[in-house]
Protein backbone atom coordinates (compact mmCIF):
# COMPACT_ATOMS: atom_id res chain seq x y z
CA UNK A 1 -9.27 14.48 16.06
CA UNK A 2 -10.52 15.09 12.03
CA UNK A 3 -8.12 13.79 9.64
CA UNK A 4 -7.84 14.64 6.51
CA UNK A 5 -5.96 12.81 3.75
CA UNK A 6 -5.91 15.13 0.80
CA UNK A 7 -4.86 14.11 -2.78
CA UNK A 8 -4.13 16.53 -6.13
CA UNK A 9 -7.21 15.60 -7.09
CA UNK A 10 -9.61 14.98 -4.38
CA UNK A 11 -9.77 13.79 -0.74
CA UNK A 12 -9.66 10.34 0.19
CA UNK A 13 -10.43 10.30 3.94
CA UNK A 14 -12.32 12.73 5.98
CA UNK A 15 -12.64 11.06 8.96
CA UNK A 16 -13.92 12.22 12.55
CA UNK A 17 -13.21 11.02 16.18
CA UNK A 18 -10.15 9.69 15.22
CA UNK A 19 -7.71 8.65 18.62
CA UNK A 20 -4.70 8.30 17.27
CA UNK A 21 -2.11 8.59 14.63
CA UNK A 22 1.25 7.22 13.73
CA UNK A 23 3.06 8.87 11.01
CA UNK A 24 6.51 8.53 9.27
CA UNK A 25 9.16 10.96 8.59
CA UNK A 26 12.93 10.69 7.74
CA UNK A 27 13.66 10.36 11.25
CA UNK A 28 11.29 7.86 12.13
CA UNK A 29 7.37 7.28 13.45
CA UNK A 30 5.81 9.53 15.42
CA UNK A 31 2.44 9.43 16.56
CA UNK A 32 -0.13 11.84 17.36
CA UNK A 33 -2.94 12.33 20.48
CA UNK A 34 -5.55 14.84 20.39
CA UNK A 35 -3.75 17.04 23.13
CA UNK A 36 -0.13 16.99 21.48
CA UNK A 37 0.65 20.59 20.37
CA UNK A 38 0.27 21.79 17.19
CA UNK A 39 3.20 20.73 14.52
CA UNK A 40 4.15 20.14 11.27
CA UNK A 41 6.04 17.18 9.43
CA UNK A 42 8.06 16.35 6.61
CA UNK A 43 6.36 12.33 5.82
CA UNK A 44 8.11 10.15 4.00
CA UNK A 45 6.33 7.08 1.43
CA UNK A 46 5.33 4.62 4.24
CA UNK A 47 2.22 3.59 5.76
CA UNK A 48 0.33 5.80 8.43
CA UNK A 49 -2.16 4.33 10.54
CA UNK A 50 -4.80 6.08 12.66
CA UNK A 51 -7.38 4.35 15.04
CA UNK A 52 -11.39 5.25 15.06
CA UNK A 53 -13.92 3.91 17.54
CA UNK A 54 -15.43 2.47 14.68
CA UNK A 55 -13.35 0.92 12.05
CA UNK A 56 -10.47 0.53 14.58
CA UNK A 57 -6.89 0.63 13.67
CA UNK A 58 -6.87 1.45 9.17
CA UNK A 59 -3.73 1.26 7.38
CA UNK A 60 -3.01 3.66 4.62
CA UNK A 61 -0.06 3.61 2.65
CA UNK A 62 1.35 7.10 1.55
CA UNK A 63 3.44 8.50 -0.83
CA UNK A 64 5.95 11.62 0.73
CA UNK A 65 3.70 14.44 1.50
CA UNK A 66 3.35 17.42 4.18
CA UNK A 67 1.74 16.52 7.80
CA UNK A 68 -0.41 19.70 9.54
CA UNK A 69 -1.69 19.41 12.94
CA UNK A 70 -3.91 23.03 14.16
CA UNK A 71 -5.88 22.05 17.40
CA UNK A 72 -7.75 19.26 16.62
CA UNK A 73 -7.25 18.79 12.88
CA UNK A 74 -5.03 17.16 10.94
CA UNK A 75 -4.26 17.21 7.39
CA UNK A 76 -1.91 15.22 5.44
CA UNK A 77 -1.38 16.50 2.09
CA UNK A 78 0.24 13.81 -0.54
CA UNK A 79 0.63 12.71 -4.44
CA UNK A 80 -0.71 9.14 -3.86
CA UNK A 81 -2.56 7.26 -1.06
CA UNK A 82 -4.00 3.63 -0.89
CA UNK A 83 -6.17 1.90 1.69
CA UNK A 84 -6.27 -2.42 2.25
CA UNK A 85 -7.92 -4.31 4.30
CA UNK A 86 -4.60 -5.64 6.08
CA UNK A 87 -1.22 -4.88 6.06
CA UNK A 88 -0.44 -7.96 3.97
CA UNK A 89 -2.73 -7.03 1.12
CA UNK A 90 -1.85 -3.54 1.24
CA UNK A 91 2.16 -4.28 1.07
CA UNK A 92 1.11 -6.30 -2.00
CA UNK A 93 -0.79 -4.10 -3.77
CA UNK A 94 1.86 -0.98 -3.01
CA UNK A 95 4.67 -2.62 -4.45
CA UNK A 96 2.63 -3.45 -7.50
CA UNK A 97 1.81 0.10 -7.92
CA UNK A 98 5.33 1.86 -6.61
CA UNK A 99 6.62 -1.31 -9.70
CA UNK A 100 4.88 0.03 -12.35
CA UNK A 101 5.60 3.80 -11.26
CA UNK A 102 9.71 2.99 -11.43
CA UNK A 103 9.07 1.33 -14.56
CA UNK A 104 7.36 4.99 -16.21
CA UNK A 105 10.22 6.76 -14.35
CA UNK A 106 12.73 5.05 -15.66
CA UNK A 107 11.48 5.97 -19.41
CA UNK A 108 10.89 9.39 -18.43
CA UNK A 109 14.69 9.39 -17.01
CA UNK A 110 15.46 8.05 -19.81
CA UNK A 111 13.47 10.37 -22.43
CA UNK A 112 14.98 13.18 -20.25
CA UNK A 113 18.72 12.06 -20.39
CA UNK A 114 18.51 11.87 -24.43
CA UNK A 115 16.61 15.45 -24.59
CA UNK A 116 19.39 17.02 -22.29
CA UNK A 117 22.16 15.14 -24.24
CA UNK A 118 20.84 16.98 -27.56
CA UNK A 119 20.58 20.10 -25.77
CA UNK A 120 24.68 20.35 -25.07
CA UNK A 121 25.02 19.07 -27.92
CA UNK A 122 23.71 21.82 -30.05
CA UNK A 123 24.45 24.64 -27.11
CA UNK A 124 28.23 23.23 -28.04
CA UNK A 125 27.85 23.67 -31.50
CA UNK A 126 26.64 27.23 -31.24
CA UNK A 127 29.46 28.39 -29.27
CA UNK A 128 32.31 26.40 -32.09
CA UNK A 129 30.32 29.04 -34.43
């Protein structure tokens, strides 16, 4: 199979002669063989992994994306993607990042919650007038 990983801003695998996959959605893994039909999936943040001759099985850890399968292609289509050499490191390094992406959504929620607040507030005062 060809897998492609593809990010906002640019790809971050293009791999060929890939065997397998194994995926995440809401309802749990699934995994994909080059002869399974043609779907597509809802993925959920997790971490996929797919199996080449040559680098063997790779862990990727994904943010919630879209999963396309057409013959023997596959694209996965997400905000945020990162690679590690092992599961261990990789688990390490995601929660890092996914820590410090709650913390800036949290502010934003915040920012938000204020700039809605002074919205009714002055929508009220318009309709007192």
């Amino acid at each position: 199979m060809h897998l492609k990983i593809l990010l906002p801003s640019h790809i971050f695998a293009d791999k060929t002669g890939v065997k397998r996959i194994v995926a995440e959605t809401r309802e749990g893994s699934f995994g994909l063989l080059p002869n399974r039909l043609d779907c597509v999936a809802a993925i959920t943040a997790g971490i996929l992994v797919y199996e080449t001759p040559s680098e063997g099985e790779v862990y990727v850890a994904l943010d919630e994306g879209v999963l396309v399968k057409t013959g023997a292609n596959v694209s996965i289509s997400v905000r945020r993607a990162m690679g590690g050499a092992n599961l261990s490191q990789l688990r390490q390094a995601v929660e890092q990042e996914f820590s410090q992406l709650n913390a800036q959504e949290k502010d934003v929620r915040s920012v938000m919650a204020k700039l809605e607040t002074g919205f009714l507030r002055q929508f009220a005062s318009f309709q007192h007038d």
